[in-house]
C-alpha atoms as a PDB file:
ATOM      1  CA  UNK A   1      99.871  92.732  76.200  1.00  0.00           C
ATOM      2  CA  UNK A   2     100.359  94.006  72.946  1.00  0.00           C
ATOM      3  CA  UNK A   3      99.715  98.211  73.530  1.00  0.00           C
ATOM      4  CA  UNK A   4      98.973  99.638  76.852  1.00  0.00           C
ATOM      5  CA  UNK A   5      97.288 103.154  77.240  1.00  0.00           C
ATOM      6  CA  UNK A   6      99.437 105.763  77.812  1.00  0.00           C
ATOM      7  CA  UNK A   7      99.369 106.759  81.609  1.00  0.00           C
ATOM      8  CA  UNK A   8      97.868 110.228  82.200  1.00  0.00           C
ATOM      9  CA  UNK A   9     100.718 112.584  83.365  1.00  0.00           C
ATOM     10  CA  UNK A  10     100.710 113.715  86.685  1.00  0.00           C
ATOM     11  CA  UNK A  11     100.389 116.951  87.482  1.00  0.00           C
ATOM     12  CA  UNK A  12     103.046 117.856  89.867  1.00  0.00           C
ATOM     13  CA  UNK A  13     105.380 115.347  90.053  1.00  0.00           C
ATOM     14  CA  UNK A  14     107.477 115.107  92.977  1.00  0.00           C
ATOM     15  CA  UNK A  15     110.152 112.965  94.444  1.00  0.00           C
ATOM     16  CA  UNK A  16     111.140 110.189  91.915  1.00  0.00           C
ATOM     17  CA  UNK A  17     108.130 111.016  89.548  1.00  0.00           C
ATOM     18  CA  UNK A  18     110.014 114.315  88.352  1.00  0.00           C
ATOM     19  CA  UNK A  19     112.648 112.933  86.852  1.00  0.00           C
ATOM     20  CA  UNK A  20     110.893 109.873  85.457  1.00  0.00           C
ATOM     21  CA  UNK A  21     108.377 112.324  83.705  1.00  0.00           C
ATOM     22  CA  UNK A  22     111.551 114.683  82.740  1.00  0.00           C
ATOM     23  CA  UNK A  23     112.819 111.168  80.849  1.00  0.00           C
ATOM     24  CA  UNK A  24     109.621 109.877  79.627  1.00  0.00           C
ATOM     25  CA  UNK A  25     109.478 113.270  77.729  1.00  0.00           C
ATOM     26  CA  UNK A  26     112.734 113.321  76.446  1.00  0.00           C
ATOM     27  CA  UNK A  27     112.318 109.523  74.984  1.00  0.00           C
ATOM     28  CA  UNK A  28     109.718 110.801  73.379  1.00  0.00           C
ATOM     29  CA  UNK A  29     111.199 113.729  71.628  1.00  0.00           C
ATOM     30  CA  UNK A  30     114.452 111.831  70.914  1.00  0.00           C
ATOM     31  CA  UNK A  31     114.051 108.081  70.899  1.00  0.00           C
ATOM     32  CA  UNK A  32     111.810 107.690  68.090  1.00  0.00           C
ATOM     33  CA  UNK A  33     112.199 103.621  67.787  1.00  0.00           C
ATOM     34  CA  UNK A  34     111.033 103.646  71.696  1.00  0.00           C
ATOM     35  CA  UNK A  35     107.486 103.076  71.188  1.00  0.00           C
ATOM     36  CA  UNK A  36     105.709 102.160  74.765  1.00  0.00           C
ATOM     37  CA  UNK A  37     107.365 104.000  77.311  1.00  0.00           C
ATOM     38  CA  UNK A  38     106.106 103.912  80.368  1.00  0.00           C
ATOM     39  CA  UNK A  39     106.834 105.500  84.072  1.00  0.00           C
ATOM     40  CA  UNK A  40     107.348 104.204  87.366  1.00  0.00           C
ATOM     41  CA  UNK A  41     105.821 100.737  88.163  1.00  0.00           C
ATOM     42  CA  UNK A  42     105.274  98.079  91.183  1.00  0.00           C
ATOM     43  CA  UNK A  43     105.494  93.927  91.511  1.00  0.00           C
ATOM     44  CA  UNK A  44     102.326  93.186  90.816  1.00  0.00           C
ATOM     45  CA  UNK A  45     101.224  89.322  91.856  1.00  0.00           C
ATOM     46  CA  UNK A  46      98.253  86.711  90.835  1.00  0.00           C
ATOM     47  CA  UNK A  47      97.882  83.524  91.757  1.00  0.00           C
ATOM     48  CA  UNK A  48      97.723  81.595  88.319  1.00  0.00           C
ATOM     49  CA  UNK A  49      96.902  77.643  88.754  1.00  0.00           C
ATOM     50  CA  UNK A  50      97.971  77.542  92.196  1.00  0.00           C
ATOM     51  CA  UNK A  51     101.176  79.436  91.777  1.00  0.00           C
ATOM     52  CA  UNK A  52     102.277  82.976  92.496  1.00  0.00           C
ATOM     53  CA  UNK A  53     103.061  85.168  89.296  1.00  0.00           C
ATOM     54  CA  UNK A  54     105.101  88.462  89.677  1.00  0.00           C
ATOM     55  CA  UNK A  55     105.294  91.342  87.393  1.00  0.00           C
ATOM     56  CA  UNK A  56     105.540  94.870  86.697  1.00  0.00           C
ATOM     57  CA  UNK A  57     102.500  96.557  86.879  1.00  0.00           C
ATOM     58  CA  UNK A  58     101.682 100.091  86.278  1.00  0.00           C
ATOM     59  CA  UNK A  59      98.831 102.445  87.676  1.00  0.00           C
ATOM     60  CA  UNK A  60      97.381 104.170  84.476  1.00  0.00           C
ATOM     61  CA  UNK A  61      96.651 107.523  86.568  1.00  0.00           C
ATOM     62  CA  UNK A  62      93.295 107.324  85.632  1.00  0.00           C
ATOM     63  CA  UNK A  63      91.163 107.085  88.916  1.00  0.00           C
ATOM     64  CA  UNK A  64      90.174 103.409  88.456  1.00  0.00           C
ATOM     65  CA  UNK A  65      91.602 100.390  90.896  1.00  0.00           C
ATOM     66  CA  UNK A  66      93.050  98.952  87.696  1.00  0.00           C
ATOM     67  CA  UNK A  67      96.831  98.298  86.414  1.00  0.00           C
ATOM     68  CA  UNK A  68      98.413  97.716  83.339  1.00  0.00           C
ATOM     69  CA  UNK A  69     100.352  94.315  82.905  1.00  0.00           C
ATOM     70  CA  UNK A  70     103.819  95.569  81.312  1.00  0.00           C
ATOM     71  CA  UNK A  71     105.343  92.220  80.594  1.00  0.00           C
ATOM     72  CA  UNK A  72     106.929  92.182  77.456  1.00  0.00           C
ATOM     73  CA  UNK A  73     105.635  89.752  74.239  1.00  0.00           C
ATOM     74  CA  UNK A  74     106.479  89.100  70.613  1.00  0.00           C
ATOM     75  CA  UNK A  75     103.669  91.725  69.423  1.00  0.00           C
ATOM     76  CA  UNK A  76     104.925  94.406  70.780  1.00  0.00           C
ATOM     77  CA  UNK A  77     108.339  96.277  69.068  1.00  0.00           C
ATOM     78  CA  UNK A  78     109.809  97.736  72.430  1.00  0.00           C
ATOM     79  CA  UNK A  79     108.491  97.798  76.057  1.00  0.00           C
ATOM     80  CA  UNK A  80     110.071 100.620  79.014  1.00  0.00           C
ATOM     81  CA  UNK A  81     109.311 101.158  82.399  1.00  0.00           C
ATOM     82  CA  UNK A  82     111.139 102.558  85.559  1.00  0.00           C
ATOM     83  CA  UNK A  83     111.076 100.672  89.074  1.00  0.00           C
ATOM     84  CA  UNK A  84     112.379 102.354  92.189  1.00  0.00           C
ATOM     85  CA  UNK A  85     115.940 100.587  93.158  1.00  0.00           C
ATOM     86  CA  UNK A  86     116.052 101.774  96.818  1.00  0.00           C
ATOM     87  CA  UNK A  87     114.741 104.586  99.286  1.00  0.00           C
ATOM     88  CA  UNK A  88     115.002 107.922  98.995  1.00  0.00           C
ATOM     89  CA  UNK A  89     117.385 110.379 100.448  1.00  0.00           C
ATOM     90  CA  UNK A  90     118.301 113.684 101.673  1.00  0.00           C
ATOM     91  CA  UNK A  91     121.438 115.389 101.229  1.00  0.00           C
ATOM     92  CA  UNK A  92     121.739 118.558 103.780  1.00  0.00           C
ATOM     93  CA  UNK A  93     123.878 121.415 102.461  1.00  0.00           C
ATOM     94  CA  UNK A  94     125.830 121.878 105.176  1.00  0.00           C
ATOM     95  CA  UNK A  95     125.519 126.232 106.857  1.00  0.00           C
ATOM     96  CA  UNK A  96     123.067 126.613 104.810  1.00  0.00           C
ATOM     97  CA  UNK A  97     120.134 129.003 105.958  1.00  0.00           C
ATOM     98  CA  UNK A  98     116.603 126.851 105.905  1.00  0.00           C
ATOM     99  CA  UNK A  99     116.298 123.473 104.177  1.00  0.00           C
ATOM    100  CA  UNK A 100     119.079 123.239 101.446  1.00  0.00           C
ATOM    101  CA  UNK A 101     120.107 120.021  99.521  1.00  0.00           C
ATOM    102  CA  UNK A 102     119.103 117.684  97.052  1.00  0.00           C
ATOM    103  CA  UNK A 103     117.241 114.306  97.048  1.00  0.00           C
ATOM    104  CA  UNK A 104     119.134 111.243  95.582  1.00  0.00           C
ATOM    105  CA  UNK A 105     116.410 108.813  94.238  1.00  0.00           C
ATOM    106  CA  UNK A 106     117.934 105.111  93.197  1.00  0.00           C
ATOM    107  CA  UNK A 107     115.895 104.562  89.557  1.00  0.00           C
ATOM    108  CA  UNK A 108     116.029 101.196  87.231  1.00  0.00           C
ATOM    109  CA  UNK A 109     115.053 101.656  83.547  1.00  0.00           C
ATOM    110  CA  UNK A 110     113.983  98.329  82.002  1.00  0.00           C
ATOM    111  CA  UNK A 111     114.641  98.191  78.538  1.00  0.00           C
ATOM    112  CA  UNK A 112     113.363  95.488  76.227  1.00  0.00           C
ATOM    113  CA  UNK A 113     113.301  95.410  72.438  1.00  0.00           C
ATOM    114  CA  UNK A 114     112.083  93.151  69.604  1.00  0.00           C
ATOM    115  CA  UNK A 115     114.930  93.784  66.940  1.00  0.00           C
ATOM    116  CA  UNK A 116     113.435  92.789  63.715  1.00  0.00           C
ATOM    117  CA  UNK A 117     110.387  94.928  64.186  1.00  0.00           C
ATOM    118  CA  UNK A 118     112.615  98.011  64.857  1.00  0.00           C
ATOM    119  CA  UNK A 119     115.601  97.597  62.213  1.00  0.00           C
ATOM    120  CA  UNK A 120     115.736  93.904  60.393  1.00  0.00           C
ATOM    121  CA  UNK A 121     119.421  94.437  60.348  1.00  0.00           C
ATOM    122  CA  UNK A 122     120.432  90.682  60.223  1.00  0.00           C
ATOM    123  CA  UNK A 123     122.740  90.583  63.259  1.00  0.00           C
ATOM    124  CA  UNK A 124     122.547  91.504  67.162  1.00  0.00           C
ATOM    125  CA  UNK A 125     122.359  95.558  66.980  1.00  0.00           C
ATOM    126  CA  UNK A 126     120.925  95.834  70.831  1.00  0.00           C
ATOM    127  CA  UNK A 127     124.047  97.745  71.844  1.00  0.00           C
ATOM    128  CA  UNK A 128     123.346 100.273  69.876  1.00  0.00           C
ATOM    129  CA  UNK A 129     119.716 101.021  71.125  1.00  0.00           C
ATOM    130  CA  UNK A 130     120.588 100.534  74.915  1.00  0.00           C
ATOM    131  CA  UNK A 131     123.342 103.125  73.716  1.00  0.00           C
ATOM    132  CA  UNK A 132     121.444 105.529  72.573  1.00  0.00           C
ATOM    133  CA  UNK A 133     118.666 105.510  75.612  1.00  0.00           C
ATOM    134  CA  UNK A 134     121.781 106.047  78.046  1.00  0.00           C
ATOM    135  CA  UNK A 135     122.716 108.820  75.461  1.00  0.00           C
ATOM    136  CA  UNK A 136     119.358 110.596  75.702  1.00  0.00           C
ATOM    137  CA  UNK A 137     119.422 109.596  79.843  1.00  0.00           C
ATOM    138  CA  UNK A 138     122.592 111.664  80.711  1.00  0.00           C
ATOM    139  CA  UNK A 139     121.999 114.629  78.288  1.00  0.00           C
ATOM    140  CA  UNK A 140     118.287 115.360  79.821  1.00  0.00           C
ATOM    141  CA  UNK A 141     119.886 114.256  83.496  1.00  0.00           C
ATOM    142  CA  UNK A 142     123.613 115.468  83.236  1.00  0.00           C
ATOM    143  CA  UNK A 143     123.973 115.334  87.092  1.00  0.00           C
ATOM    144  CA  UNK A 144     122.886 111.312  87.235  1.00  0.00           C
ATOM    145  CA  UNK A 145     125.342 108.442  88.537  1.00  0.00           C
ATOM    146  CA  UNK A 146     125.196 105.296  86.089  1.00  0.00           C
ATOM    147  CA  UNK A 147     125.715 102.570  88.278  1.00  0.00           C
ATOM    148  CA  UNK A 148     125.189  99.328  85.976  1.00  0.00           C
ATOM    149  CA  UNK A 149     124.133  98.343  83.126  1.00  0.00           C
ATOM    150  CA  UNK A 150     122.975  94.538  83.433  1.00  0.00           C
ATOM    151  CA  UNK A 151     122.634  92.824  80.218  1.00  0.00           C
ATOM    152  CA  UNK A 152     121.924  89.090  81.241  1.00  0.00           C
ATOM    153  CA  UNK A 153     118.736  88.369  80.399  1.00  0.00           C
ATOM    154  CA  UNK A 154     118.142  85.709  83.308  1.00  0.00           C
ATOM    155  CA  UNK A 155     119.319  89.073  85.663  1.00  0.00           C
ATOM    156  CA  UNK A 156     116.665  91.692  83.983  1.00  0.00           C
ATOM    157  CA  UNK A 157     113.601  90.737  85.067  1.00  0.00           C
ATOM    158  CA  UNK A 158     115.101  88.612  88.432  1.00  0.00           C
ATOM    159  CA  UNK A 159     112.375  90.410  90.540  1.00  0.00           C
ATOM    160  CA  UNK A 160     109.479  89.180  88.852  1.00  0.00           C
ATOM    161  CA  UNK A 161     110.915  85.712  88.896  1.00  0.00           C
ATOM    162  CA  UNK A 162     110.502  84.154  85.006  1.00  0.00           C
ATOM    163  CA  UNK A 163     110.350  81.344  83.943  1.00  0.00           C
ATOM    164  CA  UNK A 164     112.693  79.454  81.633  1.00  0.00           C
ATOM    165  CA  UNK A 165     110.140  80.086  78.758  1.00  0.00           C
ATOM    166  CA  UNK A 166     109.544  83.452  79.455  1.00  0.00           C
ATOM    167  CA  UNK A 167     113.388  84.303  79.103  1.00  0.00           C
ATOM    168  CA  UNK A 168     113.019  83.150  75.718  1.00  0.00           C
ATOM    169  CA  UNK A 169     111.772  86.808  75.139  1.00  0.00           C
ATOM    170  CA  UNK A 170     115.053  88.070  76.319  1.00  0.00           C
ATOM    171  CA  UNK A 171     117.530  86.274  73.593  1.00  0.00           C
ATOM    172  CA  UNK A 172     117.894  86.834  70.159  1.00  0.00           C
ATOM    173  CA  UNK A 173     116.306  88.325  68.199  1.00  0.00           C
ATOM    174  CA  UNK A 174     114.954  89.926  71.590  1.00  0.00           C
ATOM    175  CA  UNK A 175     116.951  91.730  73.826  1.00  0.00           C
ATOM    176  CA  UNK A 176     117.068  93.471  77.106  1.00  0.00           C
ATOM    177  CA  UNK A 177     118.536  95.317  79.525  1.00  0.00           C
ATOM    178  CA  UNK A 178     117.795  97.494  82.822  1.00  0.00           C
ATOM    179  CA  UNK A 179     119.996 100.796  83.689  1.00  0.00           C
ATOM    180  CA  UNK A 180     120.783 101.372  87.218  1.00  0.00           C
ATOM    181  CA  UNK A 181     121.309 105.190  87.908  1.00  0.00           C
ATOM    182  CA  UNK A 182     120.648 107.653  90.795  1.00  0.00           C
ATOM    183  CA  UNK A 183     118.717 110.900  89.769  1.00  0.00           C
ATOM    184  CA  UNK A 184     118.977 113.851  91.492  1.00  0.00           C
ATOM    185  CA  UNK A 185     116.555 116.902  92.282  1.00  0.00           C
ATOM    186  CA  UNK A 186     116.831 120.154  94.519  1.00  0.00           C
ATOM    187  CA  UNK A 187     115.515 119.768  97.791  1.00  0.00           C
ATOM    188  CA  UNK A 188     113.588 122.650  98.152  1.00  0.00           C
ATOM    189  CA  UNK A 189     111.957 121.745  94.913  1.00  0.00           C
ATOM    190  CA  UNK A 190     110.215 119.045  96.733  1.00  0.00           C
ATOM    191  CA  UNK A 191     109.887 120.479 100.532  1.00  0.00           C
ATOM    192  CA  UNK A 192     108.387 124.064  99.363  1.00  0.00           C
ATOM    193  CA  UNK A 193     103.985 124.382  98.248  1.00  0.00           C
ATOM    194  CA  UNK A 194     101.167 122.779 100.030  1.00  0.00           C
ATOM    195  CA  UNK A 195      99.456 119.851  98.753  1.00  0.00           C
ATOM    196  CA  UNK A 196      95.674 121.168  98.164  1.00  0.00           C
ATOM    197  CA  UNK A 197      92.403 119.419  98.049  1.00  0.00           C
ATOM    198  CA  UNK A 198      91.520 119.709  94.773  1.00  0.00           C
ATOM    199  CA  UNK A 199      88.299 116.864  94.111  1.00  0.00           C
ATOM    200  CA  UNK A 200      87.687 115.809  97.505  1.00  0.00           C
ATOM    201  CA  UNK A 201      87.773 112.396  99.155  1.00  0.00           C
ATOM    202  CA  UNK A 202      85.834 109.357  98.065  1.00  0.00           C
ATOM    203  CA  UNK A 203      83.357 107.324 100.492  1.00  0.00           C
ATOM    204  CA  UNK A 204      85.961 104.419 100.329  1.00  0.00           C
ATOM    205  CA  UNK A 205      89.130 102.811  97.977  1.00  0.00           C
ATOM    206  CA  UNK A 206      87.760 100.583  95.176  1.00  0.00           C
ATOM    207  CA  UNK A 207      87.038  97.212  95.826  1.00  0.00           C
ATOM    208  CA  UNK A 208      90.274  94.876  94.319  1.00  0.00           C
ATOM    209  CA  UNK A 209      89.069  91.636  94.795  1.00  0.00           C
ATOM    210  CA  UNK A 210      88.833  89.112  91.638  1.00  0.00           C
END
């Protein structure tokens, strides 16, 4: 893939949407060399000449049965996504009146660039960019733990299982790198409003099948 269409936003984001959408805004405003940044995605699999493919794929929000394939390629200058890193949880404010406390949401930013069509700087300046999204992650989410930060490129993209050629894309002059953090959001941001029927349900899901 070479340019994906952007993902519509959702409206009320909840759970581990908010603060991916609170991030996805702020790369936009302040990571101007960040040019397809994307939210939260799943494995997606195919069977491709009798063998199983994984890969990120993302849900474009748009009210079709199709996904966007976010694997990263020469065309493109830089690729993000998010993937979720582990369930969900509560933390109870202990005596306090009514439900009080904050959900913990274990996040993953994938991070992959392809340095000469950002900067042709001559030399290995990947750092620098993977420095400057964790600069722009803390300051919009000041309360978030920074776990790792996993530069290997055979470790990056471990859940969608590469291939040796594939990992080509992850060397010089490409680089990558995925951010494990835990974001944070008030409970009673999330527990508090009904959901409402807004559209109304369909007759069935769309049909999948190749």
């Amino acid at each position: 893939m070479t340019c994906q269409p952007a993902p519509l936003p959702i409206a009320s984001p909840r759970l581990a949407q908010r603060p991916v959408h609170t991030l996805l805004d702020a790369f936009a405003a302040g990571l101007p060399w960040l040019s397809n940044a994307y939210g939260l995605v799943q494995t997606g699999q195919r069977v491709v000449n009798k063998k199983a493919e994984r890969f990120p794929q993302l849900y474009l929000q748009d009210g079709s049965g199709k996904h966007a394939d976010l694997r990263p390629d020469e065309k493109q200058a830089t690729l993000s996504f998010f993937e979720r890193n582990g369930p969900d949880s509560f933390d109870w404010d202990e005596g306090a009146e009514g439900i009080a406390g904050k959900w913990s949401h274990p996040l993953a930013m994938v991070l992959w660039a392809n340095l000469p069509r950002i900067d042709n700087r001559g030399y290995d300046y990947s750092d620098e960019l993977m420095a400057d999204a964790m600069r722009v992650l803390t300051d919009t989410l000041p309360d978030a733990e920074v776990l790792t930060v996993e530069r290997r490129p055979e470790e990056v993209f471990r859940r969608y299982g590469w291939e040796v050629a594939q990992h080509q894309l992850l060397m010089y002059p490409y680089a990558a790198a995925r951010i494990v953090f835990i974001a944070h959001t008030p409970g009673l941001i999330d527990c508090t409003g009904p959901f409402t029927v807004q559209v109304g349900p369909t007759a069935c899901p769309p049909d999948l099948r190749p």
